[in-house]
N, C-alpha and C. Protein backbone atom coordinates (compact mmCIF):
# COMPACT_ATOMS: atom_id res chain seq x y z
N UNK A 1 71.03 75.58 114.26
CA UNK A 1 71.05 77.02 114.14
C UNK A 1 69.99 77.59 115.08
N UNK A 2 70.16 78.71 115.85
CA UNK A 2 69.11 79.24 116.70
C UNK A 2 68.15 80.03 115.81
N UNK A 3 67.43 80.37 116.35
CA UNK A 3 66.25 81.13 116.06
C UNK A 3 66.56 82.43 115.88
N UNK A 4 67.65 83.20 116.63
CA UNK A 4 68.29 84.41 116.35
C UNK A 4 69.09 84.89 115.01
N UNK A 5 69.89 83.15 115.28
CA UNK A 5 70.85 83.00 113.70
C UNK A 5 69.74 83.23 112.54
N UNK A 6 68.81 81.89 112.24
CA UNK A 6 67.98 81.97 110.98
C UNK A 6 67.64 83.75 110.41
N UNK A 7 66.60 84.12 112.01
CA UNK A 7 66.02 85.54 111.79
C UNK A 7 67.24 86.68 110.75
N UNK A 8 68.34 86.61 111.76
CA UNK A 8 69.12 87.42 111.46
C UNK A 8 69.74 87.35 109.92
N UNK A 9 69.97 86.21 109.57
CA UNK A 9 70.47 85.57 108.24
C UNK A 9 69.53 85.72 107.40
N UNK A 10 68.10 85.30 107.77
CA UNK A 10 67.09 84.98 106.65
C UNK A 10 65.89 85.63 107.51
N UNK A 11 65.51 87.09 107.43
CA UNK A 11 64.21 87.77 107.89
C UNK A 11 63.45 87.59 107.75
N UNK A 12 63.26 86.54 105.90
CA UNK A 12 61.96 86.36 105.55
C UNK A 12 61.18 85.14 106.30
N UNK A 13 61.98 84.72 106.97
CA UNK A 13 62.08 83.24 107.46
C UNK A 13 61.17 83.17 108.98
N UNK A 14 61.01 84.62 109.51
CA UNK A 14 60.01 84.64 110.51
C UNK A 14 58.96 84.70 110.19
N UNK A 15 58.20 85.14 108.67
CA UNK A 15 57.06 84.87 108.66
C UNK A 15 56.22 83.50 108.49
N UNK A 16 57.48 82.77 108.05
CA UNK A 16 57.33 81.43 107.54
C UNK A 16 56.80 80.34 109.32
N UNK A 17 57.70 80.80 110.00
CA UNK A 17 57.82 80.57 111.17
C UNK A 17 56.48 81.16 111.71
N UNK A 18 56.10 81.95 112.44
CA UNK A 18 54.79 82.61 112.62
C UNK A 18 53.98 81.39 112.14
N UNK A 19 53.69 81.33 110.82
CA UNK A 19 52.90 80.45 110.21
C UNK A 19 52.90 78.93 110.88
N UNK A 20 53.86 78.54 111.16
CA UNK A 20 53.61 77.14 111.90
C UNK A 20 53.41 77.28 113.08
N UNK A 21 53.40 78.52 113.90
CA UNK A 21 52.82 78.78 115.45
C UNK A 21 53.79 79.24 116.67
N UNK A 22 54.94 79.41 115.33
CA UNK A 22 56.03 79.36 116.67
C UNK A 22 56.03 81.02 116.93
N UNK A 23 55.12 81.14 117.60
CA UNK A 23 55.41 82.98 118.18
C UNK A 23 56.34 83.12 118.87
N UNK A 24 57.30 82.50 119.31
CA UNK A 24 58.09 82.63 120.40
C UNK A 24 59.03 82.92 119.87
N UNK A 25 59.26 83.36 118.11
CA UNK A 25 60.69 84.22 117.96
C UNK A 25 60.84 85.44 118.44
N UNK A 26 60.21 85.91 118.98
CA UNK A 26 60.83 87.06 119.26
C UNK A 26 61.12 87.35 121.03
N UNK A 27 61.05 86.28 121.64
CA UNK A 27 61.06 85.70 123.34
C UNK A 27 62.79 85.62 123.26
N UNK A 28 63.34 86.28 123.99
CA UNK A 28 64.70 86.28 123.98
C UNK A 28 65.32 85.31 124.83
N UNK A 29 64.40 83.88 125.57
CA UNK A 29 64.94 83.04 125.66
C UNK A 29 64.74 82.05 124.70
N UNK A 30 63.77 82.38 123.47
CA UNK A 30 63.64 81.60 122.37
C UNK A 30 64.55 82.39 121.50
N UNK A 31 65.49 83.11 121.14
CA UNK A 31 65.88 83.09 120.92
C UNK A 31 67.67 82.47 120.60
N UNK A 32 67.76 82.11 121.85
CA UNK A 32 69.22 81.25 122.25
C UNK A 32 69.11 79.83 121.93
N UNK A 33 67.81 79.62 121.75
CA UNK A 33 67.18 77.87 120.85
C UNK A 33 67.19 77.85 120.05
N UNK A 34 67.41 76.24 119.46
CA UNK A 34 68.15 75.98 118.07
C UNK A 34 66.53 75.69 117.44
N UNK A 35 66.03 76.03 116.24
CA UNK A 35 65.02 75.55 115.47
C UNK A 35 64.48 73.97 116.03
N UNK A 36 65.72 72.81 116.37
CA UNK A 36 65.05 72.30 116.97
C UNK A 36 64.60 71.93 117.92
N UNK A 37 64.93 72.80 119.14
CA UNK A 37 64.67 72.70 120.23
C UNK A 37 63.29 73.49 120.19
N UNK A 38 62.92 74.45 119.67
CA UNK A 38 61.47 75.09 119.23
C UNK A 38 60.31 74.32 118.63
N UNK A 39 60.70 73.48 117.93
CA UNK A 39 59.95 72.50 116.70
C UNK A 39 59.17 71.75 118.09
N UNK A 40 60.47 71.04 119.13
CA UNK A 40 60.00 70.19 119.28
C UNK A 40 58.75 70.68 121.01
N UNK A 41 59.03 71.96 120.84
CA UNK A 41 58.28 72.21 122.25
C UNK A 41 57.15 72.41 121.45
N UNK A 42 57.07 72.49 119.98
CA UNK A 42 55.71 73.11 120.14
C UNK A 42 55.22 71.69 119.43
N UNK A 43 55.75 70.81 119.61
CA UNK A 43 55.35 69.23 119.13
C UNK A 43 54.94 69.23 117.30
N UNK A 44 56.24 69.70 116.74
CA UNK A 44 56.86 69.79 115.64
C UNK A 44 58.16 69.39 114.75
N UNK A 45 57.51 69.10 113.62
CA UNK A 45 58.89 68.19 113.23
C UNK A 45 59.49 69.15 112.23
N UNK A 46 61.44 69.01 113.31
CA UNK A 46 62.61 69.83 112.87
C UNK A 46 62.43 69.68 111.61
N UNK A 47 62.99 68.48 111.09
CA UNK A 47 63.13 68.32 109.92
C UNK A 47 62.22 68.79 108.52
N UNK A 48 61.16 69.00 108.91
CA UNK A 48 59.57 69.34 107.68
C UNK A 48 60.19 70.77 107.68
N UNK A 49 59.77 71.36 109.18
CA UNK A 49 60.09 73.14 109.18
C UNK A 49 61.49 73.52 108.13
N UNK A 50 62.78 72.61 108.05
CA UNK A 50 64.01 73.39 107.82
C UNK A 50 63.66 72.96 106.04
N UNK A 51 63.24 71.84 105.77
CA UNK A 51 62.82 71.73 104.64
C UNK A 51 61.62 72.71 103.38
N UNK A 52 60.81 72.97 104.67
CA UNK A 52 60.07 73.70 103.98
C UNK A 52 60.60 75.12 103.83
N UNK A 53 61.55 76.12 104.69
CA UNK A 53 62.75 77.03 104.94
C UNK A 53 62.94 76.91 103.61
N UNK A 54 63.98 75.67 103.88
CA UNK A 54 65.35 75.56 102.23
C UNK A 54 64.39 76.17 101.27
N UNK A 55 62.72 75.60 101.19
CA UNK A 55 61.81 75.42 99.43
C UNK A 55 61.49 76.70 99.54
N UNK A 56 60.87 76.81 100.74
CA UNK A 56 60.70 78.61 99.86
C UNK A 56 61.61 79.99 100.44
N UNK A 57 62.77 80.10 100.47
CA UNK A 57 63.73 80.45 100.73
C UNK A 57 64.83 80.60 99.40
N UNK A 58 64.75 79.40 98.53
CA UNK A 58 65.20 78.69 97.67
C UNK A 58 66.28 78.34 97.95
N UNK A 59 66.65 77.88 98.69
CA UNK A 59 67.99 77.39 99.46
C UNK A 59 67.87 75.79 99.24
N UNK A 60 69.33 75.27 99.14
CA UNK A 60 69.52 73.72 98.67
C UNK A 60 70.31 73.22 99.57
């Protein structure tokens, strides 16, 4: 899912984001990147970020 999708779907989900460093949501070529193509530029793991999303999101 891109970074546009999540935002757009789940708003609350940029602050969450912010928080792990990724300022670059709102860079409209970070936007056309998938969560993990972001994770991993900023030498971050996809998998923790979408997990921690689902928990406080409350999504399963």
């Amino acid at each position: 899912m891109s970074f546009a999708e999540i935002i757009q779907k789940y708003p609350e989900a940029a602050e969450i984001l912010l928080e792990k460093g990724m300022h670059c949501i709102g860079c409209p070529m970070a936007m056309q990147e998938s969560l993990e193509d972001g994770a991993k530029a900023h030498g971050l793991n996809a998998d923790e970020i979408v997990k921690e999303l689902n928990e406080k999101l409350g999504k399963k």
